[in-house]
Protein backbone atom coordinates (compact mmCIF):
# COMPACT_ATOMS: atom_id res chain seq x y z
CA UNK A 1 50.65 42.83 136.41
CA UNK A 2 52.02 43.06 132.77
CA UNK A 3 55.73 44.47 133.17
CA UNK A 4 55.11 47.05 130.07
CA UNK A 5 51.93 47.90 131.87
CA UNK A 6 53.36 50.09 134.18
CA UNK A 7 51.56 53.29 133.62
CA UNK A 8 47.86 54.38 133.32
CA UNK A 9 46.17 51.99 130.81
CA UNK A 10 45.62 55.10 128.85
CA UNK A 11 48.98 56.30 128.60
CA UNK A 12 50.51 56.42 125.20
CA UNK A 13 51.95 53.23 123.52
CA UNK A 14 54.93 52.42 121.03
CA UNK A 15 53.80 52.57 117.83
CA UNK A 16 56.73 50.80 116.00
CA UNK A 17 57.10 46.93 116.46
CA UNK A 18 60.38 45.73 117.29
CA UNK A 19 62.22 43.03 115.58
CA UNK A 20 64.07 40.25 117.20
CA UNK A 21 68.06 40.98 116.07
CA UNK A 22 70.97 42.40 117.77
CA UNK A 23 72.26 45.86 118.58
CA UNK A 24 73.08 47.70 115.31
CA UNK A 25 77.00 48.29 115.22
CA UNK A 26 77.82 51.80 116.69
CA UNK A 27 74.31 52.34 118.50
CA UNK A 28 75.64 52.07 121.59
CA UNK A 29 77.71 55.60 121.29
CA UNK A 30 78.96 58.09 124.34
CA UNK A 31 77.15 60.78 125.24
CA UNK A 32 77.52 62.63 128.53
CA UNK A 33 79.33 59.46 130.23
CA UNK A 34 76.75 57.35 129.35
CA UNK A 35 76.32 54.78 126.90
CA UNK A 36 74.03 55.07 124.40
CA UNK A 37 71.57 53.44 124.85
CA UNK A 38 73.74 51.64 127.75
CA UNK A 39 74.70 47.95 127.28
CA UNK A 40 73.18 46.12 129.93
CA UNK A 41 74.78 42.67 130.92
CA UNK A 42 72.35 40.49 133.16
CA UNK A 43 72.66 36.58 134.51
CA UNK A 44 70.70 34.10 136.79
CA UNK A 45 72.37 33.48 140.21
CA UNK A 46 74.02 30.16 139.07
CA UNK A 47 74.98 31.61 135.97
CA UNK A 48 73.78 29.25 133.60
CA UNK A 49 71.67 31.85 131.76
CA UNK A 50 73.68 35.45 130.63
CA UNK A 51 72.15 37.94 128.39
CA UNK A 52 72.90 41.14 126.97
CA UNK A 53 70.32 44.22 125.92
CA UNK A 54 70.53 48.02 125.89
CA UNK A 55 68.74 50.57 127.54
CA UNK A 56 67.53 53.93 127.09
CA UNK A 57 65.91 54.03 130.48
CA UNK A 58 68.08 52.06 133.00
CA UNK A 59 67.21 53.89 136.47
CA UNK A 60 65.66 51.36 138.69
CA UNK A 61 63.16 53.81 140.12
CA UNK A 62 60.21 51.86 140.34
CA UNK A 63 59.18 49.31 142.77
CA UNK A 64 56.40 47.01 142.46
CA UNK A 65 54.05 45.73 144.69
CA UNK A 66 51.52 43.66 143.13
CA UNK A 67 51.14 39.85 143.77
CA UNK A 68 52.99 38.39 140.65
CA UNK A 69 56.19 40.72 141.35
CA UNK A 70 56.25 40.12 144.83
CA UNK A 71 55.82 36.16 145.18
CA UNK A 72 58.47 35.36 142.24
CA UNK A 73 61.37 38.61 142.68
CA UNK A 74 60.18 40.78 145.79
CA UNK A 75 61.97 39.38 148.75
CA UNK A 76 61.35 42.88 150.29
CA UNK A 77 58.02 42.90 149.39
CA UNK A 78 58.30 44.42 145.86
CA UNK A 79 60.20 43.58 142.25
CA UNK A 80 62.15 46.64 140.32
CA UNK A 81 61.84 46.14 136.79
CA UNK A 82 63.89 48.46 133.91
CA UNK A 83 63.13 48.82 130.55
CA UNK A 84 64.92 47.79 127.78
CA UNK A 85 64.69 47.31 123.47
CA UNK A 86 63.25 43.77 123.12
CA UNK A 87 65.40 44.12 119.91
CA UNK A 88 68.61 43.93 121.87
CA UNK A 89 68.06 40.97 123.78
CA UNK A 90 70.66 38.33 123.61
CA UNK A 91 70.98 35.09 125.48
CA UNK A 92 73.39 32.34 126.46
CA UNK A 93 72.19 29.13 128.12
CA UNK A 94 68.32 29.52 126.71
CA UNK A 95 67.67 25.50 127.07
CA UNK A 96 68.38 26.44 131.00
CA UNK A 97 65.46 28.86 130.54
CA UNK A 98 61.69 28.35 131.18
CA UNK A 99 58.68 31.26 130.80
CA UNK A 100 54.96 31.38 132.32
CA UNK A 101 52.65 33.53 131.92
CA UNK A 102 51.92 35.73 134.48
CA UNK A 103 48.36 35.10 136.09
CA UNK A 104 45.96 38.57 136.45
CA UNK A 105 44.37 40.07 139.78
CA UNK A 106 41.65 38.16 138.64
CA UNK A 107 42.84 34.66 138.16
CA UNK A 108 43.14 34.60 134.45
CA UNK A 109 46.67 34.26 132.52
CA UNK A 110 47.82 37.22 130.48
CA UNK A 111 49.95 37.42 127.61
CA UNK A 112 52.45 38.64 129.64
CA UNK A 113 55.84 36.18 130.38
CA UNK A 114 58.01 35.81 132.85
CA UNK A 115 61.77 34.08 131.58
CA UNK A 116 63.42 32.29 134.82
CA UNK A 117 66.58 30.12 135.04
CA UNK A 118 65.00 26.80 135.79
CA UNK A 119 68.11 25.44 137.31
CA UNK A 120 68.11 28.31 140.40
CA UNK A 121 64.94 29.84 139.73
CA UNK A 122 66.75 33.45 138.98
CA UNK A 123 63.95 35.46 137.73
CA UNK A 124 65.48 37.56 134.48
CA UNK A 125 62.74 39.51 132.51
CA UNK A 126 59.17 40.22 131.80
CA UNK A 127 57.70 40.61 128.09
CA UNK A 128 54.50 41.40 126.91
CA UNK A 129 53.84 41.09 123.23
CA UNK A 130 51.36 43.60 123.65
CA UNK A 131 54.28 45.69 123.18
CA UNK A 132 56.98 43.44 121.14
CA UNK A 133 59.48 46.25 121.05
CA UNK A 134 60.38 46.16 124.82
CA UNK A 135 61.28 44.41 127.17
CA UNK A 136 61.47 44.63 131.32
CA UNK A 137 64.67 42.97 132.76
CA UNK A 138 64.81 42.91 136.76
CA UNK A 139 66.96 45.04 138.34
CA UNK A 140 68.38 42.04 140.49
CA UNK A 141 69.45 40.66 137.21
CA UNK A 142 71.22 43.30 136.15
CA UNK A 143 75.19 42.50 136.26
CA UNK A 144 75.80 45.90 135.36
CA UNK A 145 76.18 49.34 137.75
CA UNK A 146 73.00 50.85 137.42
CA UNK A 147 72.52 54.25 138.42
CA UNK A 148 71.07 55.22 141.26
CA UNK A 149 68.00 56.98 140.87
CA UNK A 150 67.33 60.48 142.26
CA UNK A 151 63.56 59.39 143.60
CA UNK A 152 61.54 56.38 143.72
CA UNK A 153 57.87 55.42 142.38
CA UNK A 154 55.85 52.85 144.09
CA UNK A 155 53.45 51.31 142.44
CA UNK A 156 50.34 48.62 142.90
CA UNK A 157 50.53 49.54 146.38
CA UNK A 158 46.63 48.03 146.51
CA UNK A 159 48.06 44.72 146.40
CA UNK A 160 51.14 44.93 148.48
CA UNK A 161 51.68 42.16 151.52
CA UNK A 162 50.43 43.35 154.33
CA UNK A 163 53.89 43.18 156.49
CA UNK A 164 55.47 45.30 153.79
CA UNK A 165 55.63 48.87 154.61
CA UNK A 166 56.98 50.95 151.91
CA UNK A 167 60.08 52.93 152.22
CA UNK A 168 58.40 56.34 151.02
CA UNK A 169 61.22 59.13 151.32
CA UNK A 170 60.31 62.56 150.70
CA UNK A 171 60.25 62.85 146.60
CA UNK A 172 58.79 59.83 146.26
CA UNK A 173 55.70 59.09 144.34
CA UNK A 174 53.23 56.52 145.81
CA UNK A 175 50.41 54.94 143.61
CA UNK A 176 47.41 52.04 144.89
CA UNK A 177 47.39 50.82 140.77
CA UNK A 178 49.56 52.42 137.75
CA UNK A 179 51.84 55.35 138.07
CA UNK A 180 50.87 58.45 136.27
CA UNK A 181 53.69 58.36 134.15
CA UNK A 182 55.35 55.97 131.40
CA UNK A 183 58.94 54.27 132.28
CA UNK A 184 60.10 56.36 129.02
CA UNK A 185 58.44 59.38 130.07
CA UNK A 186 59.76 59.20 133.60
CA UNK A 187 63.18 59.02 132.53
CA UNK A 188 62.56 61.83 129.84
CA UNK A 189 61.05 64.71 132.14
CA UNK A 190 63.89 64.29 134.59
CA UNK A 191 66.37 64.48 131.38
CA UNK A 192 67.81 61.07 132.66
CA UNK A 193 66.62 59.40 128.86
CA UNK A 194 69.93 57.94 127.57
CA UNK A 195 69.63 58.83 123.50
């Protein structure tokens, strides 16, 4: 499944490309604790790939079940993906870094790319130029405390293994295909968007 989409296929889109570059000086401000949009620092398991981005949206609430996210980053069955600004993305130790593209329900090969440490196999991030100005780091990536999110969604649950049964607690959302709302705008009606 493509990392950015991970909402209805009609839900709304960004309509501003992003361009490849670093963090404008001072955009990563304080505001109610939390940085702003908060610096995210991320590395393989053998550390031979590090990267920085920011985030507006850095609950890992969502947990994916489909095929692709399972078999390369869902030892428990699933892969939690954030969101971040493509724009932001910086890396060390890119010539230890490989991408594919990640292969549809239906056999064919997306535009969609998964980056991976070739030297562990850490998986590190999903992008889809479909949607240049973001990017979808994995959770397990993530160097940085991430917050702990106050529910969970759980998503392509048509597609998950069939020894996986989901953790649903009460509050949780459960959907077979996409969830019914956008990363951004599931962070933004729980006022958890970091701006």
């Amino acid at each position: 499944m493509p990392p950015s989409a991970w909402t209805r296929p009609d839900a709304r889109r960004p309509e501003a490309p992003g361009d490849a570059g670093r963090v404008p000086d001072g955009a990563a401000g304080r505001t109610g604790g939390h940085a702003v949009p908060m610096p995210l620092t991320g590395s393989c398991d053998c550390r031979a790939v590090r990267f920085t981005c920011a985030s507006h949206t850095p609950y890992p609430y969502m947990r994916c079940y489909c095929n692709a996210c399972r078999k390369t980053a869902g030892g428990g069955g699933f892969a939690i993906n954030i969101m971040a600004r493509a724009d932001s993305l910086e890396v060390t130790g890119r010539a230890r870094m490989s991408a594919y593209g990640i292969v549809a329900e239906r056999g064919a090969e997306g535009p969609a790319r998964r980056s991976f440490c070739t030297d562990c196999g850490s998986y590190l991030w999903n992008f889809d130029p479909t949607w240049p100005d973001l990017l979808h780091p994995f959770a397990s990536a993530i160097d940085t405390p991430l917050p702990v999110p106050p529910e969970r969604s759980h998503i392509m649950l048509a597609y998950r293994a069939a020894w996986c049964a989901p953790e649903i607690r009460e509050g949780d959302s459960a959907f077979s295909l996409y969830p019914d709302q956008s990363i951004e705008d599931w962070h933004r009606t729980r006022n958890l968007w970091l701006d």
